[in-house]
PDB file of N, CA and C in Angstrom:
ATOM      1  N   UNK A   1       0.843  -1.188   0.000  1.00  0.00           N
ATOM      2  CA  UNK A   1       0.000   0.000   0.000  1.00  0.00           C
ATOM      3  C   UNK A   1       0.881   1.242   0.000  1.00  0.00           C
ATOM      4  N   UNK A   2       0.413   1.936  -0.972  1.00  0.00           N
ATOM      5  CA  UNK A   2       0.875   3.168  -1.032  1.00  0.00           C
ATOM      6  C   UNK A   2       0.511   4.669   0.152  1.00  0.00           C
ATOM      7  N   UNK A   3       1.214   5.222   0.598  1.00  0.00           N
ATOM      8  CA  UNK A   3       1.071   6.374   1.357  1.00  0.00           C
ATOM      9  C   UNK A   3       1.323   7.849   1.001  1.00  0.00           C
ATOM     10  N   UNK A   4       1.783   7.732  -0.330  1.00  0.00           N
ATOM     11  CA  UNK A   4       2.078   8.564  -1.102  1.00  0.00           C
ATOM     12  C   UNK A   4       1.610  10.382  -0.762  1.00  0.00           C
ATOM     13  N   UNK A   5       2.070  11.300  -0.356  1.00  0.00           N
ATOM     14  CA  UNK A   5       1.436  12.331  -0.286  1.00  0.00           C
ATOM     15  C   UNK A   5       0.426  12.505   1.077  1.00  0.00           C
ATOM     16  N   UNK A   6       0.721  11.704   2.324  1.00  0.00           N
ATOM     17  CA  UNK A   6       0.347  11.474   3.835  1.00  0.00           C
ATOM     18  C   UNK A   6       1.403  11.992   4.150  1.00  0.00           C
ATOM     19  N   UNK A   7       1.118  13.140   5.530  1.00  0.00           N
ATOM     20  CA  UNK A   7       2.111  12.911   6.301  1.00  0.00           C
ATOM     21  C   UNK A   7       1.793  12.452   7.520  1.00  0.00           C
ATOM     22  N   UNK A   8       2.971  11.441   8.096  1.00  0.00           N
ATOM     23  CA  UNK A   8       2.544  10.693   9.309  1.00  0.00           C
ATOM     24  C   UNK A   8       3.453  11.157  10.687  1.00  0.00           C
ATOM     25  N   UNK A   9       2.555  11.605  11.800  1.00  0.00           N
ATOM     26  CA  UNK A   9       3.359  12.268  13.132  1.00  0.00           C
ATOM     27  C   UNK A   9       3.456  10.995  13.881  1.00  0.00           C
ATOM     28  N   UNK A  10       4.892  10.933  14.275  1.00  0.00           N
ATOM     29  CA  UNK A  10       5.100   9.419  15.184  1.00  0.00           C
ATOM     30  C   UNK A  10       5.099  10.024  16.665  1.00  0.00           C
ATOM     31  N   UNK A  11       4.863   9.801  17.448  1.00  0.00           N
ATOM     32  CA  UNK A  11       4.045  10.360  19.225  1.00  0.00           C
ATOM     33  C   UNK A  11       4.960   9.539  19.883  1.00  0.00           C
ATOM     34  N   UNK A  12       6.164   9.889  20.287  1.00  0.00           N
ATOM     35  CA  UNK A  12       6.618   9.646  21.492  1.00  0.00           C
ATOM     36  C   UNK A  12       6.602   9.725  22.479  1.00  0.00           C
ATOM     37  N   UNK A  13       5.962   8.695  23.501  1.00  0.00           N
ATOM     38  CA  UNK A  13       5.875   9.191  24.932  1.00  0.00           C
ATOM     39  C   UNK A  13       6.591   9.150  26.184  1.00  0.00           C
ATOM     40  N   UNK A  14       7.926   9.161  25.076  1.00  0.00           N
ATOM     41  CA  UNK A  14       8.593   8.889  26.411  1.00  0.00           C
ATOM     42  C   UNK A  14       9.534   8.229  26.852  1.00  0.00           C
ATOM     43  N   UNK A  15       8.886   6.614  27.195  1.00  0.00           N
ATOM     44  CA  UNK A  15       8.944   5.451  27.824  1.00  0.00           C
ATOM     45  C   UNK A  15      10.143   5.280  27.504  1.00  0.00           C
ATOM     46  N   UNK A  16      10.742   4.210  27.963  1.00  0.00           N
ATOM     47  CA  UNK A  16      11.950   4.004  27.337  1.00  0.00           C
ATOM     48  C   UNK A  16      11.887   2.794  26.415  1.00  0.00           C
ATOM     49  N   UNK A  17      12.699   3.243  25.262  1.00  0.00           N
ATOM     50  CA  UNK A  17      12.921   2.492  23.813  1.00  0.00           C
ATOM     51  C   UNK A  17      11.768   2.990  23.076  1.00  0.00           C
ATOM     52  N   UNK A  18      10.615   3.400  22.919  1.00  0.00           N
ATOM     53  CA  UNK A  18       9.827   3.630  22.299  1.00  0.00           C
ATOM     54  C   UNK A  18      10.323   4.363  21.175  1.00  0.00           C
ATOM     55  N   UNK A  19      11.248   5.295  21.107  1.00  0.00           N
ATOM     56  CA  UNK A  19      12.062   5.835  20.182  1.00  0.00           C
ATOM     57  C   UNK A  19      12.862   5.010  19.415  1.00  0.00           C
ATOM     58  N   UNK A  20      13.133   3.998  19.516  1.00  0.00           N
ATOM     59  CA  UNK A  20      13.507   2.491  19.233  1.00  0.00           C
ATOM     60  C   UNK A  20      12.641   2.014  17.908  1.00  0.00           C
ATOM     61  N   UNK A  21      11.465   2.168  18.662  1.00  0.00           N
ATOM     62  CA  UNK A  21      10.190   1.619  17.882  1.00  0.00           C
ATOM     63  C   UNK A  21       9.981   2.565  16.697  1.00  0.00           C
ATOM     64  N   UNK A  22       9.563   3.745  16.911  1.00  0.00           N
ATOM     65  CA  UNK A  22       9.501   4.762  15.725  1.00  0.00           C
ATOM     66  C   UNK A  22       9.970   4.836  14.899  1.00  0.00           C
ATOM     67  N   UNK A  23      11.576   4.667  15.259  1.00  0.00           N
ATOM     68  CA  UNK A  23      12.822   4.451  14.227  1.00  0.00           C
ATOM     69  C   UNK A  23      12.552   3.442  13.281  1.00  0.00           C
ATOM     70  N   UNK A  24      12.117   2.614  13.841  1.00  0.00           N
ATOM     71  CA  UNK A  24      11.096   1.071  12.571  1.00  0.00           C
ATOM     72  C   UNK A  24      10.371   1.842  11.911  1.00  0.00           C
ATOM     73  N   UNK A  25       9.488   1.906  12.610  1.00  0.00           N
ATOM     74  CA  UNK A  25       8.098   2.204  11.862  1.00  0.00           C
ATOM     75  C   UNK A  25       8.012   3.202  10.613  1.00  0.00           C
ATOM     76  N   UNK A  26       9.278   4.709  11.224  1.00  0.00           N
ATOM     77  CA  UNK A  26       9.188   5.933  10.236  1.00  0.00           C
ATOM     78  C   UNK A  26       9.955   5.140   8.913  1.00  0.00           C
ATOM     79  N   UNK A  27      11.202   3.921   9.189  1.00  0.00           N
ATOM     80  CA  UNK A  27      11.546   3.469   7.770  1.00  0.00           C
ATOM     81  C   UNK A  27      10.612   3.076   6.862  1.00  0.00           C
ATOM     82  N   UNK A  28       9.843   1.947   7.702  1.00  0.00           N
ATOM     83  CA  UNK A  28       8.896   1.456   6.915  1.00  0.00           C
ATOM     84  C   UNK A  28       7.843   2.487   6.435  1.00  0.00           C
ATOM     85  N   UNK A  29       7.446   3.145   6.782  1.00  0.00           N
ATOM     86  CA  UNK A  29       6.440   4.762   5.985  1.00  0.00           C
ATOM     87  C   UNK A  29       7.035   5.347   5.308  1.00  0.00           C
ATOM     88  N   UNK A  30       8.287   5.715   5.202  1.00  0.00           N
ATOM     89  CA  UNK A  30       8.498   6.896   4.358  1.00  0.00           C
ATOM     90  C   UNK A  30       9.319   6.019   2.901  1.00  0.00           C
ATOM     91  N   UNK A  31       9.494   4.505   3.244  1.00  0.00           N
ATOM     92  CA  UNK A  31       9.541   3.616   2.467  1.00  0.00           C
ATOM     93  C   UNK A  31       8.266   3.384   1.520  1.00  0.00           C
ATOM     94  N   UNK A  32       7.254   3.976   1.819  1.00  0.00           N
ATOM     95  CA  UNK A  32       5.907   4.010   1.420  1.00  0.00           C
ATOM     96  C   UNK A  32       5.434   5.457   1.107  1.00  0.00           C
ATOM     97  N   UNK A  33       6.314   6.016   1.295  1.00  0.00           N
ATOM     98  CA  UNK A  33       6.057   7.451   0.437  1.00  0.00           C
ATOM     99  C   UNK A  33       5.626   8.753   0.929  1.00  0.00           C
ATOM    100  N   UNK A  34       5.740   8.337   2.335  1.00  0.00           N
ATOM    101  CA  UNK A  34       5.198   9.387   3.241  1.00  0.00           C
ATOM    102  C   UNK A  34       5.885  10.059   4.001  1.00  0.00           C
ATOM    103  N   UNK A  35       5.732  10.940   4.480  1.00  0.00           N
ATOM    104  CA  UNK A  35       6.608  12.372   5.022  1.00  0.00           C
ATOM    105  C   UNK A  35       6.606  12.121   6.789  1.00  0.00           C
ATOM    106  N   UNK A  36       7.131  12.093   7.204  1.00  0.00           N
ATOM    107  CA  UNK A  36       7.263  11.440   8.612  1.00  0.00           C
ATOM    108  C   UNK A  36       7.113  13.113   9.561  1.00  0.00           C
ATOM    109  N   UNK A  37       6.706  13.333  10.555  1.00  0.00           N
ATOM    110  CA  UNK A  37       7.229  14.202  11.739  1.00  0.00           C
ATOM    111  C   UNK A  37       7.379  13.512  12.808  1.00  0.00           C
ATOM    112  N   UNK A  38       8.215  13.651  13.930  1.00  0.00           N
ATOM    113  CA  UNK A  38       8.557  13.547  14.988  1.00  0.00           C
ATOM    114  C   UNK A  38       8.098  14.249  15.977  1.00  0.00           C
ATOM    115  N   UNK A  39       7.546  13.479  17.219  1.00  0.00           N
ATOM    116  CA  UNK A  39       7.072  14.462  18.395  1.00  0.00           C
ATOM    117  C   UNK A  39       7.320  13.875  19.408  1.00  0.00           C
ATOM    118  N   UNK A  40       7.718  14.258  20.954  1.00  0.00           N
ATOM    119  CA  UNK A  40       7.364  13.626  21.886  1.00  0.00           C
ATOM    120  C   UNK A  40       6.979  14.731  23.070  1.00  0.00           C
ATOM    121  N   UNK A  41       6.499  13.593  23.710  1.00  0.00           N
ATOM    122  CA  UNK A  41       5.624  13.737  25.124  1.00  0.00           C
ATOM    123  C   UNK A  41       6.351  14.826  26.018  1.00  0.00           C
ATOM    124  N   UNK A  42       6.578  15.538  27.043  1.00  0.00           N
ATOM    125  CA  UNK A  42       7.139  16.171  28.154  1.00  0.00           C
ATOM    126  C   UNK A  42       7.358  14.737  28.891  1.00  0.00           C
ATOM    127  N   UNK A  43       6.203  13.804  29.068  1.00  0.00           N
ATOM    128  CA  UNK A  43       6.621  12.988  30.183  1.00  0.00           C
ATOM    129  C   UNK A  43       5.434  11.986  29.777  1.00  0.00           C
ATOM    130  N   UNK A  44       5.905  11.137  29.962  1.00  0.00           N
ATOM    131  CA  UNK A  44       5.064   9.618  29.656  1.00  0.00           C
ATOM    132  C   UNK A  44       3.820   9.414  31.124  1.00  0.00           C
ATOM    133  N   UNK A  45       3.884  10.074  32.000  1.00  0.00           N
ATOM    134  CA  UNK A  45       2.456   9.845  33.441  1.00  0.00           C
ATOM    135  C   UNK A  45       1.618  11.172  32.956  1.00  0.00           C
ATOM    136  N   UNK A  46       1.684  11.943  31.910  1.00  0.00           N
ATOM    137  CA  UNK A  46       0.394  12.627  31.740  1.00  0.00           C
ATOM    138  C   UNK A  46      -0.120  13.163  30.476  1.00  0.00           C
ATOM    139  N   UNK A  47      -1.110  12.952  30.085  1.00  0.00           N
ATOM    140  CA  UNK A  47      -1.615  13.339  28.573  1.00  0.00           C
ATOM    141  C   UNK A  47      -0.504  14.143  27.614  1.00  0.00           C
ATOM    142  N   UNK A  48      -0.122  14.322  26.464  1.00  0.00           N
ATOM    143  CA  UNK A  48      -0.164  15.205  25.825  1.00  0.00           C
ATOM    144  C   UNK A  48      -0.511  16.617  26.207  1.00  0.00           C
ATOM    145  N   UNK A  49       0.363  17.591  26.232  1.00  0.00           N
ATOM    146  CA  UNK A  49      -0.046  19.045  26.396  1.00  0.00           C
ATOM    147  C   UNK A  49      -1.312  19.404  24.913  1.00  0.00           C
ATOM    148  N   UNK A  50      -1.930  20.423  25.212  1.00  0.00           N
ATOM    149  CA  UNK A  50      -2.800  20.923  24.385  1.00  0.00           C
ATOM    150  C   UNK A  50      -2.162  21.420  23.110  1.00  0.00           C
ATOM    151  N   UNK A  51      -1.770  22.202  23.623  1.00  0.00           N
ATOM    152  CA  UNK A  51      -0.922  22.989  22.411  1.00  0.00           C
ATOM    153  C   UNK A  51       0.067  21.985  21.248  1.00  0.00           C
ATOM    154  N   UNK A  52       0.372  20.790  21.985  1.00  0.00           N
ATOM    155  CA  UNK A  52       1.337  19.479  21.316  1.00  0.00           C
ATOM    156  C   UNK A  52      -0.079  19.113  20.767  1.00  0.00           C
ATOM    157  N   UNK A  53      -0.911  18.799  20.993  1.00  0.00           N
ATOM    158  CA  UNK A  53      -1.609  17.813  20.576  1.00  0.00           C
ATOM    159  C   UNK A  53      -2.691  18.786  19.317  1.00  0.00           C
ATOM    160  N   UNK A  54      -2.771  19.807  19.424  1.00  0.00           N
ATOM    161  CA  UNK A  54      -3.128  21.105  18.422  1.00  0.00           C
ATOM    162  C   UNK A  54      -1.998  20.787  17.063  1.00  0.00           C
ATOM    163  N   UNK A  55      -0.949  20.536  17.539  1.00  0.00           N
ATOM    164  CA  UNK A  55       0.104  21.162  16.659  1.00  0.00           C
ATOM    165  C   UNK A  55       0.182  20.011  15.722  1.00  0.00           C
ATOM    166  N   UNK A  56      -0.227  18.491  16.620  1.00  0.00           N
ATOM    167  CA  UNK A  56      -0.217  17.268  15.657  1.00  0.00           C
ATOM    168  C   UNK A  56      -1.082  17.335  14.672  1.00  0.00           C
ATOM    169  N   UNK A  57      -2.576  17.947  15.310  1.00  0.00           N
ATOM    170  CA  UNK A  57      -3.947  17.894  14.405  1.00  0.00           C
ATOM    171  C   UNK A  57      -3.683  18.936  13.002  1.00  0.00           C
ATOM    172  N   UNK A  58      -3.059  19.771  13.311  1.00  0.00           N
ATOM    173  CA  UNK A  58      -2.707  20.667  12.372  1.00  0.00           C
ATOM    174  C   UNK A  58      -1.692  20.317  11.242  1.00  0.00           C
ATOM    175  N   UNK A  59      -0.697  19.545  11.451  1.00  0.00           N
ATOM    176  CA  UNK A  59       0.514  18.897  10.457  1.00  0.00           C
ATOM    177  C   UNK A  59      -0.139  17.759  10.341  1.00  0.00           C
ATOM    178  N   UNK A  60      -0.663  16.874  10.589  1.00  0.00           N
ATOM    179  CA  UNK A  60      -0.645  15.536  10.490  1.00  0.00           C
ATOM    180  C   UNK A  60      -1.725  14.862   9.953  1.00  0.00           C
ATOM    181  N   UNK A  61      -1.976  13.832   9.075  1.00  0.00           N
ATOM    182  CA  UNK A  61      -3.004  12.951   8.295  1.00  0.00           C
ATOM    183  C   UNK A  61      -3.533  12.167   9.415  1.00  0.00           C
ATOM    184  N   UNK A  62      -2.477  11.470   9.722  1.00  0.00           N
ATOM    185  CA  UNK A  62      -2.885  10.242  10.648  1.00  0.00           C
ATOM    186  C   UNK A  62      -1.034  10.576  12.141  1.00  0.00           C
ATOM    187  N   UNK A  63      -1.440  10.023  12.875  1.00  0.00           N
ATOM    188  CA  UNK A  63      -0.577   9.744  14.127  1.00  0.00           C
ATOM    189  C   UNK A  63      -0.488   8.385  14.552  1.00  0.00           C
ATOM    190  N   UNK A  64       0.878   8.122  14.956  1.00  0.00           N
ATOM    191  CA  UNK A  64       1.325   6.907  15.468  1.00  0.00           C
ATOM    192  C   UNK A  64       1.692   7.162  17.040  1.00  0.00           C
ATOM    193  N   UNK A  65       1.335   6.469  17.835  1.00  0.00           N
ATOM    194  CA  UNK A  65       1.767   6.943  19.222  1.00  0.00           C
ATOM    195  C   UNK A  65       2.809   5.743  19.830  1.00  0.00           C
ATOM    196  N   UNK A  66       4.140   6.008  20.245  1.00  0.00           N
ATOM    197  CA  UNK A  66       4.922   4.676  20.802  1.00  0.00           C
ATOM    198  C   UNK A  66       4.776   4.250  21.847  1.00  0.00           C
ATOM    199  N   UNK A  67       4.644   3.223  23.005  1.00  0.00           N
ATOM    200  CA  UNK A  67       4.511   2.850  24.105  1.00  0.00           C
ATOM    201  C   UNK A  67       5.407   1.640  23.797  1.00  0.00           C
ATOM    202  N   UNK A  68       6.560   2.153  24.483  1.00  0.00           N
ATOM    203  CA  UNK A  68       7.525   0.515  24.850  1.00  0.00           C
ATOM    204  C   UNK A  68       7.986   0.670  26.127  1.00  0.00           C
ATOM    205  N   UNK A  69       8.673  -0.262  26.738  1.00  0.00           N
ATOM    206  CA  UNK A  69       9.527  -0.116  27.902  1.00  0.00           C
ATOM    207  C   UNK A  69      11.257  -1.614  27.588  1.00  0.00           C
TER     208      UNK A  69
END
């Protein structure tokens, strides 16, 4: 499947290695044609700030969020 002309925000929260994970995932997407952004969390024990989570809705098609440990 093509992704061609998506851009996809990968949501880091944090955790540890989850940045690990992204690093996969953004190859495999932009291997598929899509424009990657990078974001992460302040801190993995509380939501997304507003203004972060504004800023995703505004750049972004779709979002990936990481949770590893």
């Amino acid at each position: 499947a093509t992704l061609d002309g998506l851009t996809v925000g990968l949501l880091d929260i944090t955790k540890a290695r989850g940045d690990v994970f992204l690093d996969q995932i953004e190859r495999h997407i932009t291997a598929r044609g899509a424009r990657v952004v990078r974001y992460a969390k302040p801190t993995f024990t509380k939501v997304a700030p507003i203004d972060l989570r504004h800023e995703i809705s505004e750049q972004c098609d779709v979002v990936i969020e990481a949770l590893a440990d």
